[in-house]
Structures are given as C-alpha cells and as structure tokens.
Protein backbone atom coordinates (compact mmCIF):
# COMPACT_ATOMS: atom_id res chain seq x y z
CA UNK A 1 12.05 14.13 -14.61
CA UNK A 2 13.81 17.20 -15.34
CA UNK A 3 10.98 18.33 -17.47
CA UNK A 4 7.50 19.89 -15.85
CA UNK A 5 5.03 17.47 -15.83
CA UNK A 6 1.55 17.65 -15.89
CA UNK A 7 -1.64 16.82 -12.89
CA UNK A 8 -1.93 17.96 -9.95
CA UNK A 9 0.75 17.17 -8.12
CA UNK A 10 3.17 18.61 -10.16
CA UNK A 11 6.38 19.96 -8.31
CA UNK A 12 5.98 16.83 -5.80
CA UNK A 13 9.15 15.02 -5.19
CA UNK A 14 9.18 11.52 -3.98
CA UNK A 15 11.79 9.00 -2.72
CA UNK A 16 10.10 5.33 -3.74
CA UNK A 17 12.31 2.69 -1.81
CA UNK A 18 11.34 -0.40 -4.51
CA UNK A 19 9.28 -2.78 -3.16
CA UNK A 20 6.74 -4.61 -5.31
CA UNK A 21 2.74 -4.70 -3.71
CA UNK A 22 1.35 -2.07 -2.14
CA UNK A 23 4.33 1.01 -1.59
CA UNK A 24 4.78 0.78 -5.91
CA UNK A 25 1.36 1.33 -6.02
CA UNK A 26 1.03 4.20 -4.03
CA UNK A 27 4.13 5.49 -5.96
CA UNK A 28 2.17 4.84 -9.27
CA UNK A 29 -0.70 6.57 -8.15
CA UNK A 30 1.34 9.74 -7.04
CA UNK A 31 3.73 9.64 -10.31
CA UNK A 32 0.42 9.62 -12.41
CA UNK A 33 -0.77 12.04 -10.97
CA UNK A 34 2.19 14.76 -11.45
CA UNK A 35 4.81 13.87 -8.91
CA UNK A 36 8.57 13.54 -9.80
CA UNK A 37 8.96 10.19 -8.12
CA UNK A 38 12.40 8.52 -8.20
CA UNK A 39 12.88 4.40 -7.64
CA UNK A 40 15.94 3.40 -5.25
CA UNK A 41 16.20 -0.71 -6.43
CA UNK A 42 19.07 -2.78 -5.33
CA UNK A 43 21.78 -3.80 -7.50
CA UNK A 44 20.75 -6.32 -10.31
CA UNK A 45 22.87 -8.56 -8.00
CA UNK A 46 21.11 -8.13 -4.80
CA UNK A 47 17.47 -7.60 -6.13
CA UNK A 48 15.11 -10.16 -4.97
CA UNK A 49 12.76 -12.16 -7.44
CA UNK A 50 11.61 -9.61 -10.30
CA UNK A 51 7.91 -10.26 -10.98
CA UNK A 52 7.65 -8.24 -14.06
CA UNK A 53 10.24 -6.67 -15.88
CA UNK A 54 10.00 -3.83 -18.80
CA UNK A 55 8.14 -3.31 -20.80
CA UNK A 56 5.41 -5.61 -18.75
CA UNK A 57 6.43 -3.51 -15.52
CA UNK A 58 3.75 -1.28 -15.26
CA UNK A 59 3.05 -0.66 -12.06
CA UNK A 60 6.20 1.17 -12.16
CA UNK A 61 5.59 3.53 -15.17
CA UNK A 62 6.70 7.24 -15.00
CA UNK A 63 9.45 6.67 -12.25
CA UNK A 64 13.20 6.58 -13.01
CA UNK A 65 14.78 3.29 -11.25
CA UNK A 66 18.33 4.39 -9.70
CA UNK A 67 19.99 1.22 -8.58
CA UNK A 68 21.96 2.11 -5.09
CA UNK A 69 24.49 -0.66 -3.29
CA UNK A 70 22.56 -0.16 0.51
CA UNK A 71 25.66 -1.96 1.93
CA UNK A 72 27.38 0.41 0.98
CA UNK A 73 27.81 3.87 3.88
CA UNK A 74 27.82 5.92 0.32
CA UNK A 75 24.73 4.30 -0.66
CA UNK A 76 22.93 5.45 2.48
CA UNK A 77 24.68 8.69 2.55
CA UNK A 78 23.36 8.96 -1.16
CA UNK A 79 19.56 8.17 -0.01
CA UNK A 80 20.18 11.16 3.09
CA UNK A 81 21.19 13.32 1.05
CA UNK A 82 17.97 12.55 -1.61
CA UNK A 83 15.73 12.93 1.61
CA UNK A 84 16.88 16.80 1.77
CA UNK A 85 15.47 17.64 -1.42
CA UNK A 86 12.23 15.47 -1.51
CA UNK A 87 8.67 15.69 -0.11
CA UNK A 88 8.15 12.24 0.82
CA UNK A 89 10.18 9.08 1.17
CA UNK A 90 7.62 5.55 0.62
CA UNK A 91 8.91 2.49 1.96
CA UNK A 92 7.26 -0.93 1.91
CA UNK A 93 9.38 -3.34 4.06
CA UNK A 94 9.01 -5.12 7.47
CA UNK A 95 9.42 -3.05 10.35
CA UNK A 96 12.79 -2.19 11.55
CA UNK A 97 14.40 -3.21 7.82
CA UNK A 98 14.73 0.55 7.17
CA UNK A 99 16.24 1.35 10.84
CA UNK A 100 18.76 -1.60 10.53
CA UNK A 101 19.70 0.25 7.54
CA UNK A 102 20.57 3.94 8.90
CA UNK A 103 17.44 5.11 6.77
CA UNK A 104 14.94 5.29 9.34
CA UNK A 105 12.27 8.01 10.11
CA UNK A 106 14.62 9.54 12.24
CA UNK A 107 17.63 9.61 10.07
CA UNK A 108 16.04 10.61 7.02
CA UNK A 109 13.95 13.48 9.18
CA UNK A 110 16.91 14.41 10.53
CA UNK A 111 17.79 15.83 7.44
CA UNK A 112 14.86 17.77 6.61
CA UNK A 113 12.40 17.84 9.24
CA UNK A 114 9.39 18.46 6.44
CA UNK A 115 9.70 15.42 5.26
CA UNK A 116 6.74 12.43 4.62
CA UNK A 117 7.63 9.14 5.93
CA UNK A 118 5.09 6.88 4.68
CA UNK A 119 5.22 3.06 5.59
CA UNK A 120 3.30 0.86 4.08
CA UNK A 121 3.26 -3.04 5.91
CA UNK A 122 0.53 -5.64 6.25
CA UNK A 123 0.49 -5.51 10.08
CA UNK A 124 1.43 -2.62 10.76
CA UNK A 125 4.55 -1.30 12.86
CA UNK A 126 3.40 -2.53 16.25
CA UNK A 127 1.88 -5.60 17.50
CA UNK A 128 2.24 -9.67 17.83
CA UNK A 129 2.55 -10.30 14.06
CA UNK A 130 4.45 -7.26 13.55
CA UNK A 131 7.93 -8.58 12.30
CA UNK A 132 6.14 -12.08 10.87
CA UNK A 133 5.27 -12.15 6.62
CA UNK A 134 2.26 -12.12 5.11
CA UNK A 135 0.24 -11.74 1.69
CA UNK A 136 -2.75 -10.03 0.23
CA UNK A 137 -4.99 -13.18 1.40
CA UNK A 138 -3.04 -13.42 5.14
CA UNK A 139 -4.47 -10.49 5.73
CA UNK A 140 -7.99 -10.61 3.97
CA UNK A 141 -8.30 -14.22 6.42
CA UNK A 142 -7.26 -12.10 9.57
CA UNK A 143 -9.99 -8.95 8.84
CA UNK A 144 -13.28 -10.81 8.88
CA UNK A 145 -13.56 -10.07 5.07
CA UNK A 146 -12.27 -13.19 3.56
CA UNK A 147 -14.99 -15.63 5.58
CA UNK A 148 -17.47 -13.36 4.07
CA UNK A 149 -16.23 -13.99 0.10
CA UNK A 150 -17.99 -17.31 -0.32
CA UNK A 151 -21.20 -18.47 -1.84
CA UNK A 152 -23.12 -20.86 0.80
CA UNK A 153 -21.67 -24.37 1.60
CA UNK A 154 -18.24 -23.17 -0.20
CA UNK A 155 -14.66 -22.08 0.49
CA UNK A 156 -13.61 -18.50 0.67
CA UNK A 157 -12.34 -16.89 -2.81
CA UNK A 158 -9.48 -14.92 -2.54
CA UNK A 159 -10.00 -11.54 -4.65
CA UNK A 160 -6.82 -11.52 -6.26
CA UNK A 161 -4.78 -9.22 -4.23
CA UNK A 162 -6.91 -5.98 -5.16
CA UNK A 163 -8.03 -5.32 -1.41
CA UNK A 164 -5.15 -5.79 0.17
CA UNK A 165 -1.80 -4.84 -1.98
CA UNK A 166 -4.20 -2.00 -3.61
CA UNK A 167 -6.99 -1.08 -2.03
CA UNK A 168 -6.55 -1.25 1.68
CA UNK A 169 -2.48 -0.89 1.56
CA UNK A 170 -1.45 1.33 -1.44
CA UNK A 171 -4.74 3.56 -2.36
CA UNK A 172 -4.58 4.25 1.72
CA UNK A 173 -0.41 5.00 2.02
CA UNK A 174 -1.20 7.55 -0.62
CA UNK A 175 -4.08 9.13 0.78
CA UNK A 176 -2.18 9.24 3.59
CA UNK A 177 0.51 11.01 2.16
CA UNK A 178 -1.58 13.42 0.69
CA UNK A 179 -3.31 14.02 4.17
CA UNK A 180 0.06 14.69 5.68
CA UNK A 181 1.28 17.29 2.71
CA UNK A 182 -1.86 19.05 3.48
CA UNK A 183 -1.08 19.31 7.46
CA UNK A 184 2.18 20.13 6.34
CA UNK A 185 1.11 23.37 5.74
CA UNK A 186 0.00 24.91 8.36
CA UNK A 187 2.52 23.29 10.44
CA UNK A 188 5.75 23.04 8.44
CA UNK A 189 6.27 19.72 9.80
CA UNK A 190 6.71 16.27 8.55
CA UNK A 191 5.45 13.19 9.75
CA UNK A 192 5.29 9.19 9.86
CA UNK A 193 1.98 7.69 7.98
CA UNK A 194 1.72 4.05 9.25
CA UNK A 195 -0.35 2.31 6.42
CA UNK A 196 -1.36 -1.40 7.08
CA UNK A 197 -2.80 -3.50 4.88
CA UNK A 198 -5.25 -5.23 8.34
CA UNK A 199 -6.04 -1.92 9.57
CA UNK A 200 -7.17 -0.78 5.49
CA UNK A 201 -9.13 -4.20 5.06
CA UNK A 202 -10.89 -3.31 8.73
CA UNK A 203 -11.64 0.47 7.69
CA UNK A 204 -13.08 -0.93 4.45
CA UNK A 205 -15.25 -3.55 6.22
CA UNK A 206 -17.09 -0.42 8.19
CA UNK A 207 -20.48 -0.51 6.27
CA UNK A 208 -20.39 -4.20 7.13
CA UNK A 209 -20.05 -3.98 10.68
CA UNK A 210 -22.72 -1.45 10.28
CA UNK A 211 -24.66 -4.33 9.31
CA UNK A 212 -23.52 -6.04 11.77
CA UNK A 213 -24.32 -4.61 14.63
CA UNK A 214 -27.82 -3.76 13.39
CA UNK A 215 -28.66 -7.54 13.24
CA UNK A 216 -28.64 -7.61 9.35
CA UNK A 217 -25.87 -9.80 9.07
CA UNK A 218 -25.58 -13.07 9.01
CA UNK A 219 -22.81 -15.25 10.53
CA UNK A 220 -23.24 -18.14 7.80
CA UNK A 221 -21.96 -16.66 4.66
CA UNK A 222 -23.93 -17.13 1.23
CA UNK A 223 -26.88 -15.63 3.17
CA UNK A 224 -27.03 -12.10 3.09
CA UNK A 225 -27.32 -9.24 0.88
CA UNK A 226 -23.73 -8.22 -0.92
CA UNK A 227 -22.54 -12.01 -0.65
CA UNK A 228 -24.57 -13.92 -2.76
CA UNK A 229 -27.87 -14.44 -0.79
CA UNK A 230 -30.10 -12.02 -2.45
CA UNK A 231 -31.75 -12.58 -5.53
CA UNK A 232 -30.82 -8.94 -6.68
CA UNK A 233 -27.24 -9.11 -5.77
CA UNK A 234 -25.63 -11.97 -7.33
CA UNK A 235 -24.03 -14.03 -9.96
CA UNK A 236 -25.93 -15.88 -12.89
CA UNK A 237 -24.85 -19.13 -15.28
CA UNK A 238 -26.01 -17.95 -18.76
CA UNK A 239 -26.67 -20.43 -21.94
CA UNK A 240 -23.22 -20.31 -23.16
CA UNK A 241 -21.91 -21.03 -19.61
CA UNK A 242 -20.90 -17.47 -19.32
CA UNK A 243 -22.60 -15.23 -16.76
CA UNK A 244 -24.31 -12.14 -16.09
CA UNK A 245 -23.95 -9.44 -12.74
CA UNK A 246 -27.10 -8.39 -11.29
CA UNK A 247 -26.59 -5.90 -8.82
CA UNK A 248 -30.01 -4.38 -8.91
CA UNK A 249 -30.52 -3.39 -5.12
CA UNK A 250 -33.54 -0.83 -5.09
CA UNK A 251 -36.61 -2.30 -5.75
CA UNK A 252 -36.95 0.71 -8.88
CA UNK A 253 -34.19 -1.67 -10.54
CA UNK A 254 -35.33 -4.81 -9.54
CA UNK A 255 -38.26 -4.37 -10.92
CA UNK A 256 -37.09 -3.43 -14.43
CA UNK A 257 -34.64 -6.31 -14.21
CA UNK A 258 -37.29 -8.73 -13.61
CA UNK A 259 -39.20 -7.55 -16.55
CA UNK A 260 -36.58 -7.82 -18.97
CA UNK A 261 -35.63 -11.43 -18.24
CA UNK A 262 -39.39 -12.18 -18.65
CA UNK A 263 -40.23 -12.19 -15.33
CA UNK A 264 -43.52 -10.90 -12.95
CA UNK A 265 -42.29 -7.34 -11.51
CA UNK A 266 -45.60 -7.97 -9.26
CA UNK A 267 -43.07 -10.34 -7.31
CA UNK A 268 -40.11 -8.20 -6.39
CA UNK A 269 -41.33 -6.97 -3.33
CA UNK A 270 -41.74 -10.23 -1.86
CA UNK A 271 -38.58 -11.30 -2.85
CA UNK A 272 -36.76 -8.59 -0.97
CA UNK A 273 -37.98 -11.07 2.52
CA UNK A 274 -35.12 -12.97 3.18
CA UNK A 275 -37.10 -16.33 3.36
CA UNK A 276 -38.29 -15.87 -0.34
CA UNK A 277 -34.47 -15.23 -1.69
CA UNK A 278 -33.94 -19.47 -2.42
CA UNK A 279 -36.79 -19.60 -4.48
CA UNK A 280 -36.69 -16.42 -6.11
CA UNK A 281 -32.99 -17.25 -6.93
CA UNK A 282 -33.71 -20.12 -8.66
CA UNK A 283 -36.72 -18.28 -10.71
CA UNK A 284 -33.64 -15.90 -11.87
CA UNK A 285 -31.37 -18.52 -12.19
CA UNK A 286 -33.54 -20.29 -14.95
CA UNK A 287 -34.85 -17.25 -16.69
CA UNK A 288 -30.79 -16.19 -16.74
CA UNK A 289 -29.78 -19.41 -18.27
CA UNK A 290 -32.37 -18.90 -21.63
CA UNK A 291 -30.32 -16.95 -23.19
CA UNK A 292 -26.33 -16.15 -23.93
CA UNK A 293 -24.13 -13.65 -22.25
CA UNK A 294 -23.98 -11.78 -25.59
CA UNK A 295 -27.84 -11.84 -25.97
CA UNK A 296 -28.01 -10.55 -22.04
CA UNK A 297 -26.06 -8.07 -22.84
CA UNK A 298 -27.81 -6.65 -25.68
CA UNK A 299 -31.44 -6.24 -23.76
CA UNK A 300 -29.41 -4.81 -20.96
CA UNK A 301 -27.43 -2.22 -23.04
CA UNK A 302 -29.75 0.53 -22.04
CA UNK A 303 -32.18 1.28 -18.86
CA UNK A 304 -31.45 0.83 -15.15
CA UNK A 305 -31.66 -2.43 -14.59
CA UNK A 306 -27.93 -2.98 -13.24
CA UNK A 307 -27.24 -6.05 -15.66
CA UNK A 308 -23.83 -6.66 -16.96
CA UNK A 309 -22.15 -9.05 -18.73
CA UNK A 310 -19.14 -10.69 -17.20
CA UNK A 311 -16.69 -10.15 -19.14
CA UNK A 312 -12.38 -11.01 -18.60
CA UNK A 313 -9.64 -8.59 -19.22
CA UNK A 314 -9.07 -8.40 -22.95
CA UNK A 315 -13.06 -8.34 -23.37
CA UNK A 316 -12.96 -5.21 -21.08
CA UNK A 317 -10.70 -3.32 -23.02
CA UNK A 318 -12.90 -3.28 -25.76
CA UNK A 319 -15.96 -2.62 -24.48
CA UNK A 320 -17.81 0.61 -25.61
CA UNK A 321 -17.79 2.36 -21.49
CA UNK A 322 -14.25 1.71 -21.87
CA UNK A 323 -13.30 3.20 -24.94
CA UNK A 324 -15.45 6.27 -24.78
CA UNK A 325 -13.40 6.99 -21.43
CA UNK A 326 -10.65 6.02 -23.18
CA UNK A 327 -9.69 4.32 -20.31
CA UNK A 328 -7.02 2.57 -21.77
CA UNK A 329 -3.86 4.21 -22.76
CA UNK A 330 -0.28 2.84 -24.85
CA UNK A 331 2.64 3.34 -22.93
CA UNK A 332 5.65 2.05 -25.02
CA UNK A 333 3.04 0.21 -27.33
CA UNK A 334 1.76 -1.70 -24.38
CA UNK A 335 -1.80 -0.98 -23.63
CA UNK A 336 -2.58 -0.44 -19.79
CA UNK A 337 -5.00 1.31 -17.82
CA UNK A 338 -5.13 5.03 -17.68
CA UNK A 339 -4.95 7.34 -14.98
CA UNK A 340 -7.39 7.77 -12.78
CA UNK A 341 -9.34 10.03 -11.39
CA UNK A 342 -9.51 12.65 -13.98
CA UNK A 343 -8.99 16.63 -13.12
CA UNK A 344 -10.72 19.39 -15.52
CA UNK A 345 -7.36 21.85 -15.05
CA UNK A 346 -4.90 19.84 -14.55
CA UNK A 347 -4.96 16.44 -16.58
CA UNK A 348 -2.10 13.96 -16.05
CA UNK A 349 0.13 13.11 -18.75
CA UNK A 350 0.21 9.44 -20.37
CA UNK A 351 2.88 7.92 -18.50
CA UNK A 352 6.43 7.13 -19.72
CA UNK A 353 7.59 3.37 -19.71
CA UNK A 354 9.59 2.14 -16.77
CA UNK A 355 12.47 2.10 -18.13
CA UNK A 356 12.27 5.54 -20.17
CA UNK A 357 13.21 8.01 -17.70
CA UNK A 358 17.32 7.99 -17.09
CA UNK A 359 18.61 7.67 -13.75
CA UNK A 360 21.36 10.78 -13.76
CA UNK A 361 18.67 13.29 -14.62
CA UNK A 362 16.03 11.88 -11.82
CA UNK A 363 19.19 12.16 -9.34
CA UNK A 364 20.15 16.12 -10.78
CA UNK A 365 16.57 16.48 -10.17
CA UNK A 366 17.07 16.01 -6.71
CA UNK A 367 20.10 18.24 -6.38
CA UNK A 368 22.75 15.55 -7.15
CA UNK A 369 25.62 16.71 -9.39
CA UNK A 370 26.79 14.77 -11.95
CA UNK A 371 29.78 14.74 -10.86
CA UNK A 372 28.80 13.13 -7.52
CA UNK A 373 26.68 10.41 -9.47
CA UNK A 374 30.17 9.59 -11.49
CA UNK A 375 31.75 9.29 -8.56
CA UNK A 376 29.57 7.28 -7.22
CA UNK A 377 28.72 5.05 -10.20
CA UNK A 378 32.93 4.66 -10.49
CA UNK A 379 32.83 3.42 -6.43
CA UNK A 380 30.13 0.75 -7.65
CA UNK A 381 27.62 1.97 -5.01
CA UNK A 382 25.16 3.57 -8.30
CA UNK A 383 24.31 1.46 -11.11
CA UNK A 384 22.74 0.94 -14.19
C-alpha cells in the first residue's frame, strides 16, 4: 500500500471494518479499482467463523488485514486516529454495534469531518426489523422478488446470494460512496450512506413494478415474461440433459431462433399472445431436446438469436467470450475473476493476494509510525 497503484481511484484511502457479505464486497470493488483500502479484523481469538481463508479468500484481495483488540480503549483510539487520514470508513454490522463501540459516525467524524461513513445492513438503520438478523434470501422473501423466482406450480429458488450480499447491498454501498466523494467536493463535507440490502432488492425490482402497475404482471408466478412464462425467455432440457438459455425477446431474434432449431418463423408473432406461450413452449421444448448442449451451442455460435449454452463455473472460465476478455486473472496462482469495469486511461492493476500486503506499511500509510504500531503490537491490542 505504500506503493502508487493503478485505476481510477488511486490516492483513495479506505477504512474496511471486516465483515464478510456485502461491506467486503464493496471494499473489493473500491480496492480494485485503485483505492488503498486497509482491513481492521479482530484478533484470531475473537474472529467469528472464517468462511474462506488465504489463498481461497478472494473477496478480500488487494487489502492489508490489520488485526486490532476492539476491547481494547487503544484499539479504538487506533481506529480514530486511522479515520483522520482516510476518505471513507465501510462498516457492515447491525445497527448500533459500531456506536456501542466508541466508533460511531459521530466519533469517527469527529475527527475529520470529510469523512465517508458508509453502512451497509440488510434492513437498514431504522425500522421494526432493524436490530433482528437476516441473510441474502431473508431479504430476497421480504422484497417481492423471491415469490417471483419460480417456474409455475414450484417453490421459489434462491439466487445464491448475488442480489442481495452483491448486488443490492455491496455494488450499492459503493456507489454510494462514490456519490458521496463526488458531493464532497463542492461541499467539503462528509456524510453517512445508509445501504440496505431490502431497500437495494426494492430499487432493483423498479422495471417490475413498472410492469406492475401497467397490468402486465401477473400475480401467479411461472406466467409472465422474465420468469419463465414466455416461450422466448426461458430455460430448455437438451439431449444430454443439459440445457440451453433463450432469451430472445424481440421478435427480430425470435424469429432467427426459431429457424435455427428447425422451427416455422411464420409462428413467432402469434406466440408473443400470452394464451399461445403453453403450446409454443412445448414446440421449443421438443425441438430443444433433439440435440446436445454442445451441438446447441455450435449452431448458436454466431447470429442474434440469444442462445446460450448453460454452462457451470469451471466451463465458464474456458469459454472463448471469456478468454478473449481475459476475464479471468491469477492472483497468487489462483485463478479468479478480473476487475471489472474496464477504464481506457486508467486500468486497474491485477490484484495482490489477501494475505500479500503487510500490515505495518498499510498502517504508515495512514500516518501511523512504526513506532506507535510496536507499541501497540507489544500492548497486544495489534496483531499478526
């Protein structure tokens, strides 16, 4: 960290208070993209359940971990005295852990009124279920969007926890961030960005109220256009029990996708009326399930007919779009995704490992002696 670094946030400094889901990916996001982001953890005695550790940590790539004893009025002196040299401070726990603490917005504003607070929770910092826990699919069930994630007559799928942890939680705390650095500005000011993961999921479900409201939504899922209703939109079993993505919306695409799987293009605009989608679906479904995913894939290499293989993780790697964007990159020989999005000036740099970056020069970074980090490892209150 004492080294520039490359993207375009270089020069950022960020306090990450470690907290796996969606405040260490906001952190990742920010790190890869340039900013010198440092990782308070607790003690290896205190620290809850580790997921992951190095080199399989990757979420936390590019960020020194400093280990600080909270308990401990040093620690939190320590973390005060990091908050007068840094842009932003992240913190993922449940409201009122961070207060309890002496590390609240206030405190740690108090010593540099230009700093970014950002919170990231799944309820947010007011409200009924406020102070209660919750997951990725808690808060999916709560938004509207998990009813939706079925396939008619079945149980909701949860998505992993992509829309939640990532999408609607981390993805938002750092666009948040960003949005407050940029106000910053003209003001001078810091402030407090309150990301939760329900109010994310309900901003994300806007096109779908949209939808909603315009009477072109269903209530019954299974029966509409993105959930697996439409003929165009949807999921097929292929020969080898594999299956193959349509997601060929405009009628240009249908078209061409009906034609390559042997089909009459004559019948795709009837198939866009909702009362032709059963039968059309099963037209599909058996035309789909002549041939192999691997044969799918090769008529629907080229063209616009919004065909693609499923394929899992490893297969992904590999696959031609992917290399080409060489969208994969080894950090300490383990291969993981790459940045993202890509700048024309000001490319990031392949990110170190998690545990690469030392601890003593992310705190000198910060304007922390090392004499005051000896003195502070030899009190027990820092360590390795």
């Amino acid at each position: 960290m004492g080294e520039a670094r490359g993207g375009p946030l270089a020069g950022l400094r960020v306090i990450e208070m470690d907290c796996p889901g969606p405040c260490q990916f906001a952190a990742m996001l920010l790190a890869d993209l340039g900013a010198s982001v440092m990782r308070i953890g607790r003690p290896r005695q205190q620290a809850a359940v580790e997921w992951l550790s190095p080199p399989f940590d990757f979420m936390s790539r590019g960020r020194p971990l400093v280990r600080v004893d909270l308990r401990a009025p040093a620690g939190i002196d320590l973390i005060l005295q990091l908050c007068r040299g840094a842009d932003a401070l992240l913190e993922g726990f449940r409201p009122g852990t961070m207060e309890r603490l002496g590390l609240g917005p206030e405190a740690c504003r108090g010593c540099n009124s230009a700093l970014i607070y950002g919170r990231a929770t799944g309820w947010g910092q007011q409200g009924p279920l406020a102070p209660t826990a919750g997951h990725d699919v808690n808060f999916l069930a709560l938004s509207g969007a998990l009813y939706c994630m079925r396939e008619a007559g079945r149980r909701p799928v949860a998505p992993l926890n992509l829309l939640g942890d990532f999408g609607s939680g981390g993805m938002l705390l750092a666009i948040g961030v960003l949005g407050a650095l940029f106000e910053r500005q003209r003001s001078g000011q810091g402030q407090i960005v309150d990301a939760a993961m329900i109010d994310g999921l309900l901003l994300m479900l806007t096109m779908l109220h949209g939808f909603k409201a315009a009477g072109h939504w269903r209530q019954a899922p299974g029966h509409n256009l993105l959930d697996g209703g439409a003929p165009m939109y949807n999921i097929y079993d292929t020969a080898d029990e594999e299956h193959l993505a349509v997601g060929a919306l405009e009628p240009r695409f249908y078209r061409e996708f009906l034609g390559r799987i042997g089909l009459d293009a004559a019948a795709a605009e009837q198939d866009y009326e909702q009362a032709n989608w059963s039968a059309a679906r099963a037209r599909i479904a058996a035309a789909v399930r002549g041939k192999t995913r691997a044969q799918w894939a090769e008529v629907f290499a080229t063209g616009d007919a919004c065909a693609t293989p499923v394929l899992s993780l490893e297969e992904s790697i590999h696959h031609p779009q992917q290399l080409a964007r060489q969208a994969f990159v080894r950090v300490a020989d383990q291969l993981q995704p790459a940045p993202a999005p890509r700048f024309e000036r000001t490319p990031a740099d392949i990110p170190c490992a998690a545990d690469a970056l030392p601890g003593a020069q992310a705190l000198a970074s910060f304007g922390i002696s090392q004499k005051t980090a000896d003195q502070l490892s030899a009190l027990g209150v820092l360590s390795a």
